[in-house]
PDB file of N, CA and C in Angstrom:
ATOM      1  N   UNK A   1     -29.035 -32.099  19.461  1.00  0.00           N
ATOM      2  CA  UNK A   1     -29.120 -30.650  19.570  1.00  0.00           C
ATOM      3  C   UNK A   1     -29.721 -30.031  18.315  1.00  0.00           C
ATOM      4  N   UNK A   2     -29.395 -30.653  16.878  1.00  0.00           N
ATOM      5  CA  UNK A   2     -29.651 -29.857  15.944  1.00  0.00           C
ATOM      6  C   UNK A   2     -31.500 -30.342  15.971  1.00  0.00           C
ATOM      7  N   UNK A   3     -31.583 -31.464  16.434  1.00  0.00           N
ATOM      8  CA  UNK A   3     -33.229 -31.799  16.110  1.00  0.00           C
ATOM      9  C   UNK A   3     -34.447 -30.763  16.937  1.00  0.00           C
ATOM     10  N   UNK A   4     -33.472 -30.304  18.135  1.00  0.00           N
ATOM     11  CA  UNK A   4     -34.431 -29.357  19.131  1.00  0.00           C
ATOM     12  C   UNK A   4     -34.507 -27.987  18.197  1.00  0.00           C
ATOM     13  N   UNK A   5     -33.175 -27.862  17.514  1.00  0.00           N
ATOM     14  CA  UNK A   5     -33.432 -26.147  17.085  1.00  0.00           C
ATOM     15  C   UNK A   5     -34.215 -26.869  16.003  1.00  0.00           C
ATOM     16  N   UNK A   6     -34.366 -27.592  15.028  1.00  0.00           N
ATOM     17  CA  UNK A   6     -35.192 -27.800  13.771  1.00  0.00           C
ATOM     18  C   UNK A   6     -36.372 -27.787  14.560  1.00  0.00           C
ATOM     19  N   UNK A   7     -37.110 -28.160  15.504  1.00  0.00           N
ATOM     20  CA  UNK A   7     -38.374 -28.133  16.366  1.00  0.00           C
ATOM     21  C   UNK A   7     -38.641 -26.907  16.540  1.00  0.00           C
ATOM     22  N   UNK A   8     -37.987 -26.474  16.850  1.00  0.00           N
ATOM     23  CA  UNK A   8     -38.190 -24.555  17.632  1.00  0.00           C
ATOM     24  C   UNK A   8     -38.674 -23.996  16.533  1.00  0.00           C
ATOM     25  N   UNK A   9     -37.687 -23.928  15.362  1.00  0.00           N
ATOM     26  CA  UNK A   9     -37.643 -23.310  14.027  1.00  0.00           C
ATOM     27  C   UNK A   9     -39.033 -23.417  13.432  1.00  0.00           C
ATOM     28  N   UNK A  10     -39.177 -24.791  13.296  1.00  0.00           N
ATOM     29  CA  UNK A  10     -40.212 -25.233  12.700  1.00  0.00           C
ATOM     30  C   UNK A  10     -41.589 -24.941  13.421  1.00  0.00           C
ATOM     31  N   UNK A  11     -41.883 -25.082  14.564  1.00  0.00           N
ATOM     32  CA  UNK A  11     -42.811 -24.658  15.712  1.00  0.00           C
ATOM     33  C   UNK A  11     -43.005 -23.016  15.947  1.00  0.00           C
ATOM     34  N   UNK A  12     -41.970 -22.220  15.843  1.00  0.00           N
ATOM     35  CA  UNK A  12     -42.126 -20.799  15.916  1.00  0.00           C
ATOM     36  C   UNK A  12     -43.112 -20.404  14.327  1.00  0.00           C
ATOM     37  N   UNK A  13     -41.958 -21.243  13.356  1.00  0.00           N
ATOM     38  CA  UNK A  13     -42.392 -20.459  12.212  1.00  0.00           C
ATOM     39  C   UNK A  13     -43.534 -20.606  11.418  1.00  0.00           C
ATOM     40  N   UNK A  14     -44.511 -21.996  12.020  1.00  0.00           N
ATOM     41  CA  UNK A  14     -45.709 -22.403  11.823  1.00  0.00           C
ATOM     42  C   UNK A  14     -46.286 -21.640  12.609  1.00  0.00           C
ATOM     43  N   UNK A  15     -46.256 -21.337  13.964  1.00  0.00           N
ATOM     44  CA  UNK A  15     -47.018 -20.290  14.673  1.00  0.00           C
ATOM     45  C   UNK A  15     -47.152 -19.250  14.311  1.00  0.00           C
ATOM     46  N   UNK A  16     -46.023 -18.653  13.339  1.00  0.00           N
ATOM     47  CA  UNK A  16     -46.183 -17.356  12.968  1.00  0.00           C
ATOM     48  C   UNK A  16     -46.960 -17.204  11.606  1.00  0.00           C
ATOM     49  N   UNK A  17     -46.956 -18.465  11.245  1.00  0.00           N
ATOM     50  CA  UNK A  17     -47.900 -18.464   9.498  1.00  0.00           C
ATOM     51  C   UNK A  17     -49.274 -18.277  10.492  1.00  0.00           C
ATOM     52  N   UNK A  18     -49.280 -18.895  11.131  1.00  0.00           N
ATOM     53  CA  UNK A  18     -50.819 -19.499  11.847  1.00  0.00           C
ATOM     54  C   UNK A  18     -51.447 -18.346  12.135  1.00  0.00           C
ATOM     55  N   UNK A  19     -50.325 -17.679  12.865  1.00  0.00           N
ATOM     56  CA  UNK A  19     -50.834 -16.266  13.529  1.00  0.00           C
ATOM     57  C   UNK A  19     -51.457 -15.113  12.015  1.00  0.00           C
ATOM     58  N   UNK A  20     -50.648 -15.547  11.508  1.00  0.00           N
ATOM     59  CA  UNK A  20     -51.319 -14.250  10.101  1.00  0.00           C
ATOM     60  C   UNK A  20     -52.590 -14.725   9.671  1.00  0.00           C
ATOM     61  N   UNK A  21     -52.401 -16.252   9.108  1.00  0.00           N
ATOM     62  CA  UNK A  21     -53.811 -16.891   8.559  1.00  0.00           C
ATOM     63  C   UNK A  21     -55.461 -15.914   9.781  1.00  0.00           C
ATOM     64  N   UNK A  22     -54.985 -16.282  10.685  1.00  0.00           N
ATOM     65  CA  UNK A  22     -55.899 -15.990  11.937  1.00  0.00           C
ATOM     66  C   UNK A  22     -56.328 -14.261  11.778  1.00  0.00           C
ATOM     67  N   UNK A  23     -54.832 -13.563  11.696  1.00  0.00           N
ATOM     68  CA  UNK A  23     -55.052 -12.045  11.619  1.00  0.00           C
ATOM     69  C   UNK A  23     -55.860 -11.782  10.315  1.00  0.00           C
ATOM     70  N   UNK A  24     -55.311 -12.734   8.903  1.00  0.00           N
ATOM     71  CA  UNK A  24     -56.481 -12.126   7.386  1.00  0.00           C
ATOM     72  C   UNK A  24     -57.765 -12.294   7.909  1.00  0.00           C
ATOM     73  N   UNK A  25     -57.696 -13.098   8.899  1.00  0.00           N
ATOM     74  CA  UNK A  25     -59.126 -13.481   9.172  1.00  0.00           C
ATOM     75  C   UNK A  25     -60.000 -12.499   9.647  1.00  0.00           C
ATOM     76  N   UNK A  26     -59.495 -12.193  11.010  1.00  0.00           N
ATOM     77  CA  UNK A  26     -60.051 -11.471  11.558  1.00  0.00           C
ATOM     78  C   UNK A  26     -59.848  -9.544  11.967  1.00  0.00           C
ATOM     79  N   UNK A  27     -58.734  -9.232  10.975  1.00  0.00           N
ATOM     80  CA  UNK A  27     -58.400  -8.015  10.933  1.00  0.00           C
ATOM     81  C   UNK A  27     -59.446  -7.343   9.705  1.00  0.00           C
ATOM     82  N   UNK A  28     -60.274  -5.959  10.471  1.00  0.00           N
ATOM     83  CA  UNK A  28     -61.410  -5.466   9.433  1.00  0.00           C
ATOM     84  C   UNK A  28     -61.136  -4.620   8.370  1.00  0.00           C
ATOM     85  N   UNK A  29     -60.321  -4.508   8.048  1.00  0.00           N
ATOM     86  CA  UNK A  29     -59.666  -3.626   6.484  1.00  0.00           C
ATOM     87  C   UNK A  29     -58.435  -4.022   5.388  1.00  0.00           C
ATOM     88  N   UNK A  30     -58.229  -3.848   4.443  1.00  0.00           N
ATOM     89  CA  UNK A  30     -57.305  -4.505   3.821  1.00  0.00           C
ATOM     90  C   UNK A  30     -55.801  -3.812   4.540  1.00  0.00           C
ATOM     91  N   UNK A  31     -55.654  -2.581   4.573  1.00  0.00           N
ATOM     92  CA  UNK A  31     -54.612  -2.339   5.378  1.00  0.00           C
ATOM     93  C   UNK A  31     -54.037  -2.679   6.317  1.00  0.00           C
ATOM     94  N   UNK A  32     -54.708  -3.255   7.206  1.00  0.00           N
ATOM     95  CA  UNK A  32     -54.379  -4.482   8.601  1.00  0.00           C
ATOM     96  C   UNK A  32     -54.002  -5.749   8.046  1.00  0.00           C
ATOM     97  N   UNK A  33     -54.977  -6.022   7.250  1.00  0.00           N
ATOM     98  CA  UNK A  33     -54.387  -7.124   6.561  1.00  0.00           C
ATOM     99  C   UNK A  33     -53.258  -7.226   6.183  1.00  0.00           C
ATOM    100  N   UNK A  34     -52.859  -6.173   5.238  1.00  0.00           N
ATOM    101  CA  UNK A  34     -51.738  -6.125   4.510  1.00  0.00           C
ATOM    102  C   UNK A  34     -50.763  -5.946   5.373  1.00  0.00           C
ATOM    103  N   UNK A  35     -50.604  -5.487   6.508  1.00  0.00           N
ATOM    104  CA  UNK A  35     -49.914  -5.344   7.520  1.00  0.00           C
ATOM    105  C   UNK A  35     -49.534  -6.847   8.204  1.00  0.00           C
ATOM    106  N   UNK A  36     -50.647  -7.394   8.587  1.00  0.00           N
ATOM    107  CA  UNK A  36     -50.562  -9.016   9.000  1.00  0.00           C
ATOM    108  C   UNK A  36     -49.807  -9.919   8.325  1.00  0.00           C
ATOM    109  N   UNK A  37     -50.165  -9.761   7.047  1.00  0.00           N
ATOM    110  CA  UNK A  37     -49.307 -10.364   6.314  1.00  0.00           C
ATOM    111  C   UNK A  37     -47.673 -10.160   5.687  1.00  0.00           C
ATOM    112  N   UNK A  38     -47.595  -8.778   6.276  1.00  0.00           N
ATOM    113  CA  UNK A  38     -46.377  -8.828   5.643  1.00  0.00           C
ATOM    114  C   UNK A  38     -45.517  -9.251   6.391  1.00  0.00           C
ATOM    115  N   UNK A  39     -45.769  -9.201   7.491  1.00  0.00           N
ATOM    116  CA  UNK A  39     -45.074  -8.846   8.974  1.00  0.00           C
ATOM    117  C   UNK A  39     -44.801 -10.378   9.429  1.00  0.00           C
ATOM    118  N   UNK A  40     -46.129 -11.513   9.922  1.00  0.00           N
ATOM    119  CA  UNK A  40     -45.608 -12.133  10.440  1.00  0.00           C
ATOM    120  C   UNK A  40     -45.758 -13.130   9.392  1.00  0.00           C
ATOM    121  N   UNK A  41     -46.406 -13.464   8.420  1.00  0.00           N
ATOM    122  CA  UNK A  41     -46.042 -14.403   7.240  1.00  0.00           C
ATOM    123  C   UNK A  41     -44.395 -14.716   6.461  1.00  0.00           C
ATOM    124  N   UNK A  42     -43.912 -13.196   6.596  1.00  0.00           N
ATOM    125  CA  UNK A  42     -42.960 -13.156   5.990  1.00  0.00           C
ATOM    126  C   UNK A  42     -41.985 -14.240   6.816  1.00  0.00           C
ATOM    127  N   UNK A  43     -42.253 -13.431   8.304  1.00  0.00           N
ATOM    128  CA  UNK A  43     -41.112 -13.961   9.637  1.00  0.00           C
ATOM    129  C   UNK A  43     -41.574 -15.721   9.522  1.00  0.00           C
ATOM    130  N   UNK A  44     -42.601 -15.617   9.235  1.00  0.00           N
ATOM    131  CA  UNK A  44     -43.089 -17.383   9.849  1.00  0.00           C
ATOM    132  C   UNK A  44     -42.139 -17.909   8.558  1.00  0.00           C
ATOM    133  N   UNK A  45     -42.161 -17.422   7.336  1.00  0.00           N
ATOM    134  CA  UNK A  45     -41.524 -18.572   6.292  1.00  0.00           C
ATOM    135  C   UNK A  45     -40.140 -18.418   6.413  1.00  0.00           C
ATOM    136  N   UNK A  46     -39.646 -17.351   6.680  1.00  0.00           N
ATOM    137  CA  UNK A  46     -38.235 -17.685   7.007  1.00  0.00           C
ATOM    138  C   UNK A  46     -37.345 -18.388   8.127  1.00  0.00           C
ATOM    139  N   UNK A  47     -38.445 -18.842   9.064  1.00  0.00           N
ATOM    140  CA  UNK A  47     -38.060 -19.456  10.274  1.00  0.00           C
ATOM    141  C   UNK A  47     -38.032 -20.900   9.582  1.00  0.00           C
ATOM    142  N   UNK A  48     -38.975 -21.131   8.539  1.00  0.00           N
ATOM    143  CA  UNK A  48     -39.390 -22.572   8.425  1.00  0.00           C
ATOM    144  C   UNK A  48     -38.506 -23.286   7.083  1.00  0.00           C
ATOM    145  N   UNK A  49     -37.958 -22.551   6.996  1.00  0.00           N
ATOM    146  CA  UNK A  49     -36.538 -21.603   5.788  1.00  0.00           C
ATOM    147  C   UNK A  49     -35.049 -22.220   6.397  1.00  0.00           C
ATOM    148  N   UNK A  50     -35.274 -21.763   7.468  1.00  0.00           N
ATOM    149  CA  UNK A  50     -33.999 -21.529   8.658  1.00  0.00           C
ATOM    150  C   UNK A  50     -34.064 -23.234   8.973  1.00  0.00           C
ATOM    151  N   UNK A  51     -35.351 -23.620   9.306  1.00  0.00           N
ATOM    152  CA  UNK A  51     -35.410 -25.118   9.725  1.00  0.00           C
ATOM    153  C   UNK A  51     -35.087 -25.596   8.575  1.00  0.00           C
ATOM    154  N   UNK A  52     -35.346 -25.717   7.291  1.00  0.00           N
ATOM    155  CA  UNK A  52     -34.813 -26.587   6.560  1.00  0.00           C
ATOM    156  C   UNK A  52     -33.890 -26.231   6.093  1.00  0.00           C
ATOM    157  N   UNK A  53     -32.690 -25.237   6.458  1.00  0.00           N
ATOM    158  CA  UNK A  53     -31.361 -25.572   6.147  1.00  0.00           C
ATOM    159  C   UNK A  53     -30.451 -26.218   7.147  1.00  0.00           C
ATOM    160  N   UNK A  54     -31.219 -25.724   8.746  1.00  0.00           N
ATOM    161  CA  UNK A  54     -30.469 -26.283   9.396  1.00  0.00           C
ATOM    162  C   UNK A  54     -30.678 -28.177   9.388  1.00  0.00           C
ATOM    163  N   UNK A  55     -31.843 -28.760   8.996  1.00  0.00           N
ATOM    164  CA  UNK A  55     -31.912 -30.378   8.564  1.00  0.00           C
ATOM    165  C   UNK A  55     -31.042 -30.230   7.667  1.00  0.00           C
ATOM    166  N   UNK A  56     -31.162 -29.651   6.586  1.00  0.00           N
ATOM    167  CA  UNK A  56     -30.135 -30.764   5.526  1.00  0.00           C
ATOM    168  C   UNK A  56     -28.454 -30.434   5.766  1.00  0.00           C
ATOM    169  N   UNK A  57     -28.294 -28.909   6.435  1.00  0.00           N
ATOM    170  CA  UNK A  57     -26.779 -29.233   6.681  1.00  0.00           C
ATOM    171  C   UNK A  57     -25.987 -29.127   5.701  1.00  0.00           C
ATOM    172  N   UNK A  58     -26.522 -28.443   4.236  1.00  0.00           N
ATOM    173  CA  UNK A  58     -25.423 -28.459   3.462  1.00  0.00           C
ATOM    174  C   UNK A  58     -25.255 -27.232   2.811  1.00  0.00           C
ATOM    175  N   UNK A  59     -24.202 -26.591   1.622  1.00  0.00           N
ATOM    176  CA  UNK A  59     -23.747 -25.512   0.955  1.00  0.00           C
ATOM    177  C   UNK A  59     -24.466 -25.214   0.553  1.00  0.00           C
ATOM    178  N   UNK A  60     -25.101 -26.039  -0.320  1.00  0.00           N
ATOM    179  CA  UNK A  60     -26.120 -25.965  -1.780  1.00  0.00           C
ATOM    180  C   UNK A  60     -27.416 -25.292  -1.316  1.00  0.00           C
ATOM    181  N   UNK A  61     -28.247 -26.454  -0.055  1.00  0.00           N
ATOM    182  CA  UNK A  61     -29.208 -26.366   0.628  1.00  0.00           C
ATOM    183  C   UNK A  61     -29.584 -24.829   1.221  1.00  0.00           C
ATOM    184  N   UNK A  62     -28.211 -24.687   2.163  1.00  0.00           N
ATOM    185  CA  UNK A  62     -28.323 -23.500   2.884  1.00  0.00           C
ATOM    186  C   UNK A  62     -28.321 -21.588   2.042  1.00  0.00           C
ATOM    187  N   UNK A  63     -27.522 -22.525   0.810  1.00  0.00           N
ATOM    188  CA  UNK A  63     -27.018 -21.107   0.403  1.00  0.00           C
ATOM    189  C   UNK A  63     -28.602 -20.677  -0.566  1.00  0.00           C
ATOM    190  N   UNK A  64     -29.207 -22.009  -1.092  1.00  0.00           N
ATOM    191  CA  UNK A  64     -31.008 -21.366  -1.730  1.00  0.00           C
ATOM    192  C   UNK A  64     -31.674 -20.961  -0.589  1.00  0.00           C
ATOM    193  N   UNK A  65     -31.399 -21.006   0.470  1.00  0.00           N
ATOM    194  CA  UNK A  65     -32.386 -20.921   1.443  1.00  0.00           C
ATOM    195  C   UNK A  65     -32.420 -19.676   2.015  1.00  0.00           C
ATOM    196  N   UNK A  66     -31.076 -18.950   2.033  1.00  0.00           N
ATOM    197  CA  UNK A  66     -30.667 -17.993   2.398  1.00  0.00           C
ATOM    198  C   UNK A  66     -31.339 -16.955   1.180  1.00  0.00           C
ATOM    199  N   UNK A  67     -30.850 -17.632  -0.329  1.00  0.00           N
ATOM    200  CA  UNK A  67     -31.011 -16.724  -1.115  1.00  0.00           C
ATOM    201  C   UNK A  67     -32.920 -16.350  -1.306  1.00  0.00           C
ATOM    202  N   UNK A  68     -33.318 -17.493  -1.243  1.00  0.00           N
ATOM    203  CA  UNK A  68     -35.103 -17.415  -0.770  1.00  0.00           C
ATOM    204  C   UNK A  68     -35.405 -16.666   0.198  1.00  0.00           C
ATOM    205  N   UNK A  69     -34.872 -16.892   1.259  1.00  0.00           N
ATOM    206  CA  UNK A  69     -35.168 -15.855   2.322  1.00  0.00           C
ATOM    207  C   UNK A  69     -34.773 -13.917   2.008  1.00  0.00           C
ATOM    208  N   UNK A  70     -33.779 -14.044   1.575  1.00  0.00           N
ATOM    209  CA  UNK A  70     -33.474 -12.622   1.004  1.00  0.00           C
ATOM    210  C   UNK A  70     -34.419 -11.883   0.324  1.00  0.00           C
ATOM    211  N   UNK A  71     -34.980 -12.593  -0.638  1.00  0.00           N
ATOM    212  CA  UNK A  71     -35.597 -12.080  -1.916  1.00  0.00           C
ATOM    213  C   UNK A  71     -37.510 -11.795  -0.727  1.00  0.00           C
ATOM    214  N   UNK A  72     -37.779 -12.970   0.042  1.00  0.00           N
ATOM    215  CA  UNK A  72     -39.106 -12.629   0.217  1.00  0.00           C
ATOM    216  C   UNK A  72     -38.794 -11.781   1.392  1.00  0.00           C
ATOM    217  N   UNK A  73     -37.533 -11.109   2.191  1.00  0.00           N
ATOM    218  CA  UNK A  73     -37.799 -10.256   2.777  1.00  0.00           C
ATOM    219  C   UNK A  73     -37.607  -8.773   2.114  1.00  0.00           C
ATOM    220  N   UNK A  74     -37.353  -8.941   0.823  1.00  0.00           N
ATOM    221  CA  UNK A  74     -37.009  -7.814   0.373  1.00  0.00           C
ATOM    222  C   UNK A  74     -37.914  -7.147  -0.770  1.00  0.00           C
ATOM    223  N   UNK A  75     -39.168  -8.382  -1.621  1.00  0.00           N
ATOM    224  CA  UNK A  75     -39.644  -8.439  -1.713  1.00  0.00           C
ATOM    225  C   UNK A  75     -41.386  -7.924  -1.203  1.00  0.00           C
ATOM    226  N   UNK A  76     -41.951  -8.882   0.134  1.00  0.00           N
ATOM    227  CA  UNK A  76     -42.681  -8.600   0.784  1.00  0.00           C
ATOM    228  C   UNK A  76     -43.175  -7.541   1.223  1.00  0.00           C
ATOM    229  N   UNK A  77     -42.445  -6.543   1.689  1.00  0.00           N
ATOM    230  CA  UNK A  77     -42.451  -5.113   2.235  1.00  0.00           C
ATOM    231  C   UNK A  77     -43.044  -4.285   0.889  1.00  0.00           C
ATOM    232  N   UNK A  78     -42.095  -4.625  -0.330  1.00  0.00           N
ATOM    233  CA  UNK A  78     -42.247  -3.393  -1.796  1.00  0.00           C
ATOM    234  C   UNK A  78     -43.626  -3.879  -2.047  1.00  0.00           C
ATOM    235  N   UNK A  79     -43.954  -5.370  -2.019  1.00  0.00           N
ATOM    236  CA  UNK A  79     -45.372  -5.301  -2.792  1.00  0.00           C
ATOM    237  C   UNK A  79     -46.904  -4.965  -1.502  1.00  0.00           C
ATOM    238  N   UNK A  80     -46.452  -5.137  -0.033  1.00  0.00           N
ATOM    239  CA  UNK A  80     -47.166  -4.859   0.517  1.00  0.00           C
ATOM    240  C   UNK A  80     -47.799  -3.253   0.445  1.00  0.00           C
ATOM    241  N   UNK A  81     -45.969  -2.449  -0.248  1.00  0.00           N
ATOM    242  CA  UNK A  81     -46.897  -0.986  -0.157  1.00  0.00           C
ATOM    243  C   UNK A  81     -47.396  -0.406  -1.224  1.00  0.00           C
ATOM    244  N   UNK A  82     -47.002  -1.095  -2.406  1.00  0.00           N
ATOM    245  CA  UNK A  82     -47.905  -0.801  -3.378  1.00  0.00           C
ATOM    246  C   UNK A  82     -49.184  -1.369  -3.678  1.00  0.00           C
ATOM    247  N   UNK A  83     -49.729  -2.137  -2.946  1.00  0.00           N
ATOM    248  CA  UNK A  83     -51.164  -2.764  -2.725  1.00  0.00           C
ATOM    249  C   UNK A  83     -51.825  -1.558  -2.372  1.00  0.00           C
ATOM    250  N   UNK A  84     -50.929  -1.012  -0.663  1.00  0.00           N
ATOM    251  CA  UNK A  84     -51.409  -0.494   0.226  1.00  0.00           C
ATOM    252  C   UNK A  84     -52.076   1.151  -0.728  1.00  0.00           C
ATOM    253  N   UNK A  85     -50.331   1.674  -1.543  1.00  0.00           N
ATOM    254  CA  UNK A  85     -50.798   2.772  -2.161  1.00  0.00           C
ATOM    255  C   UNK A  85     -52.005   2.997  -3.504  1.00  0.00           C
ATOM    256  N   UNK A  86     -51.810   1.581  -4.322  1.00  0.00           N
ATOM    257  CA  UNK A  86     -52.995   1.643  -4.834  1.00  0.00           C
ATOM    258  C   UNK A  86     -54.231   1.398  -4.565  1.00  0.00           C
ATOM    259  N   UNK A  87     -54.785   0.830  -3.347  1.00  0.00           N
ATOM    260  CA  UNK A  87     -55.372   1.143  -2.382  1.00  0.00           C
ATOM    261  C   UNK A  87     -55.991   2.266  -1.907  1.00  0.00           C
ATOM    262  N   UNK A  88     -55.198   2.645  -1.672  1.00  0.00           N
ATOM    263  CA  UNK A  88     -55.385   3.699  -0.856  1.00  0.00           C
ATOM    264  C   UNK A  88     -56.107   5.439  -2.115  1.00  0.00           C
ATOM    265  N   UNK A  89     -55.182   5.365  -3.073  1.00  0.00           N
ATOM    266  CA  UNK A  89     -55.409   6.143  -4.235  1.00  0.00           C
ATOM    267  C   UNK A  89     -56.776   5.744  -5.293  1.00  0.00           C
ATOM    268  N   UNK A  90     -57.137   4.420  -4.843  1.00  0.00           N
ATOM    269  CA  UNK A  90     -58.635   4.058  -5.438  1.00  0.00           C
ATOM    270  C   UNK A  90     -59.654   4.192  -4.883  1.00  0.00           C
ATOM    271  N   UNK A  91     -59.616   4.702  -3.312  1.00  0.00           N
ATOM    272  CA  UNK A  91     -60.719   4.706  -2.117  1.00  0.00           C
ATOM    273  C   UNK A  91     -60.928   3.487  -2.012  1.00  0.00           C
ATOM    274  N   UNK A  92     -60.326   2.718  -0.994  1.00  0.00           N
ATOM    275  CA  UNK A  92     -60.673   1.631  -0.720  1.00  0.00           C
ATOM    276  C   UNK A  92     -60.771   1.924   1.009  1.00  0.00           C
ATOM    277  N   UNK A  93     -61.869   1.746   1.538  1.00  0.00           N
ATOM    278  CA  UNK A  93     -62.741   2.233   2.964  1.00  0.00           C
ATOM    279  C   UNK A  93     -61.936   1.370   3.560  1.00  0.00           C
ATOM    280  N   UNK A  94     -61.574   2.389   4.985  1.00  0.00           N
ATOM    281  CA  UNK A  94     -60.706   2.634   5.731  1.00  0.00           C
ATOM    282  C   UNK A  94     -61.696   1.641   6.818  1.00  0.00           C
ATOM    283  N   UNK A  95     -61.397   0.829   7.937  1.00  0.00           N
ATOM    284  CA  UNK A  95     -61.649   0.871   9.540  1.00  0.00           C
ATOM    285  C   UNK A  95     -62.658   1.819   9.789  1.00  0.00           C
ATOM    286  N   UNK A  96     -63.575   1.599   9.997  1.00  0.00           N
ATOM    287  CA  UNK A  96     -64.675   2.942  10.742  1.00  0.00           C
ATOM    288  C   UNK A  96     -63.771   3.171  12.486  1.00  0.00           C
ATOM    289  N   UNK A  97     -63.113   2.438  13.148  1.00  0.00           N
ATOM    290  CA  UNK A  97     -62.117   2.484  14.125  1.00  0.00           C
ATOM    291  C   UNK A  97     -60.693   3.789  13.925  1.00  0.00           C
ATOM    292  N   UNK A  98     -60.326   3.647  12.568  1.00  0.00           N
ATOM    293  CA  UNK A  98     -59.521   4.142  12.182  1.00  0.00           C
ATOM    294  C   UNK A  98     -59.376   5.831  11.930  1.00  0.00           C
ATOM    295  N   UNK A  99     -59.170   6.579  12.708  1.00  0.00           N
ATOM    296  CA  UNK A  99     -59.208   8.353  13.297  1.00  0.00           C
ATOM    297  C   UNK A  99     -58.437   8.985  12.447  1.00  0.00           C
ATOM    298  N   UNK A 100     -57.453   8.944  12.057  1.00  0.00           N
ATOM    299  CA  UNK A 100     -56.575   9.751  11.519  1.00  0.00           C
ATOM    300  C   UNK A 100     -56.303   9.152  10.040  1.00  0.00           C
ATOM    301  N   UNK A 101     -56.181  10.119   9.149  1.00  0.00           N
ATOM    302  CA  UNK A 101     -55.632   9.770   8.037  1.00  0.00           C
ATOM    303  C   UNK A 101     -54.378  10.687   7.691  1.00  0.00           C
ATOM    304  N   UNK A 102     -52.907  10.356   7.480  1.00  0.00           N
ATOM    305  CA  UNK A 102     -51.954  11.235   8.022  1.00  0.00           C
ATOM    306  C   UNK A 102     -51.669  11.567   6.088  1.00  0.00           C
ATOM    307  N   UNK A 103     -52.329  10.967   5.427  1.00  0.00           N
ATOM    308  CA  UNK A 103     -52.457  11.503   3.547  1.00  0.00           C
ATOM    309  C   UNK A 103     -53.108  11.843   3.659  1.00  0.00           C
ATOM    310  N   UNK A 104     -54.172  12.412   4.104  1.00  0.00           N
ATOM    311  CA  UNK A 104     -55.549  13.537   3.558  1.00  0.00           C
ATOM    312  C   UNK A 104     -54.850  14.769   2.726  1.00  0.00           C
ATOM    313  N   UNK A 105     -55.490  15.044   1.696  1.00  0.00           N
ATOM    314  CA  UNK A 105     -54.777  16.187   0.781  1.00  0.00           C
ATOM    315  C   UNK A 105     -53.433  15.949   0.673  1.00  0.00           C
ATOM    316  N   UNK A 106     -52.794  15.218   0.668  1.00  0.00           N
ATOM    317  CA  UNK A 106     -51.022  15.146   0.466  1.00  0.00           C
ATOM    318  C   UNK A 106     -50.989  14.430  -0.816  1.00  0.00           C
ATOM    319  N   UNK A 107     -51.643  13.785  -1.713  1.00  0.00           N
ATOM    320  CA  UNK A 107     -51.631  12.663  -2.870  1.00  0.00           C
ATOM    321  C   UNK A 107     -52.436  13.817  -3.886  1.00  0.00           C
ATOM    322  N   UNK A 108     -51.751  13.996  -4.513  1.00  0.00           N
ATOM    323  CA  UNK A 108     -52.540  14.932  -5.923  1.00  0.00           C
ATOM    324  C   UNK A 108     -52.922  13.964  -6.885  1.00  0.00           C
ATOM    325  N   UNK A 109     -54.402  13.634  -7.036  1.00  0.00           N
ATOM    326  CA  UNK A 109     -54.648  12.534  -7.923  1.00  0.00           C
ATOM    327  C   UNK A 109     -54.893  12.543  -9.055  1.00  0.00           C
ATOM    328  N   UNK A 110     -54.645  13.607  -9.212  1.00  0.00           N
ATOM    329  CA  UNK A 110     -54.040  13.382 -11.088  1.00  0.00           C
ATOM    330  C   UNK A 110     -52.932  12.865 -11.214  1.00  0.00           C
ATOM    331  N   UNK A 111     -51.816  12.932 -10.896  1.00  0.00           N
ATOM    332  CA  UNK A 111     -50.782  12.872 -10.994  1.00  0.00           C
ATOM    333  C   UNK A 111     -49.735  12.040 -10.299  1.00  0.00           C
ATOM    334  N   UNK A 112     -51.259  11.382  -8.964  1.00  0.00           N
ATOM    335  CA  UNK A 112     -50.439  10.301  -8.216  1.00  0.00           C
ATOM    336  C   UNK A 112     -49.071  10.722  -7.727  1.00  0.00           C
ATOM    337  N   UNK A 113     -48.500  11.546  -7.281  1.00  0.00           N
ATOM    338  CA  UNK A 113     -47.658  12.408  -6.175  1.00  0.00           C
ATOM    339  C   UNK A 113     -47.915  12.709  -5.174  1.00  0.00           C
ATOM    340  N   UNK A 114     -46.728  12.023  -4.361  1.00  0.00           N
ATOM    341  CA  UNK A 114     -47.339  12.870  -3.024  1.00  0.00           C
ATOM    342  C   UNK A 114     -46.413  14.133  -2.816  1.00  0.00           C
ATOM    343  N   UNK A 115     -47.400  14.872  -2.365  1.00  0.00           N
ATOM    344  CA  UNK A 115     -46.543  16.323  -2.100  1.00  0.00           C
ATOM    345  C   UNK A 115     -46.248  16.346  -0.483  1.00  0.00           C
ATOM    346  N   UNK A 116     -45.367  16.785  -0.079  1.00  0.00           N
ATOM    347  CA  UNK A 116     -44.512  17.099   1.235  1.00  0.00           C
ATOM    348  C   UNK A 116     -44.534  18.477   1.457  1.00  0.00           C
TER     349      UNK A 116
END
């Protein structure tokens, strides 16, 4: 039983690296990107995280694995949006697809604030 969930684990969470590798690839702006990656890279390594605690089965094992997993989900998200905001505050070209910009005039760039 435990070898089918280490399969699943391991099989989901390679699919989900796979799936991002594929999305940097072929997603046309860094913002998609950054999106691709945060999203299912993050999910794919913690599945593959999950598989190797459930193989080794132990305190030590499980409890770094857990604590690894914590940090890159908590992690991942903060540095995805400060890419995104310095990015975004340097003009870095948007999707020609992409219609709406919901910061237009809201970022005072002197001062790097956003106003509400």
């Amino acid at each position: 039983m435990a070898e089918l969930m280490i399969m699943i684990l391991t099989g989901t969470g390679s699919l989900f690296v796979l799936l991002a590798a594929i999305g940097l690839l072929r997603m046309p702006d860094l913002y998609l990107r950054i999106s691709v990656s945060t999203k299912a890279a993050t999910l794919g390594m913690g599945l593959v995280l999950a598989a190797a605690a459930v193989f080794f089965a132990e305190t030590g094992v499980t409890t770094r694995v857990l604590a690894i997993v914590f940090f890159i989900f908590l992690t991942a998200p903060i540095g995805a949006h400060l890419i995104g905001r310095a990015s975004y505050l340097t003009g870095v070209r948007r999707w020609k697809g992409t219609h709406t910009d919901k910061l237009a005039g809201k970022y005072n760039r002197r001062s790097n604030r956003l106003d509400s």
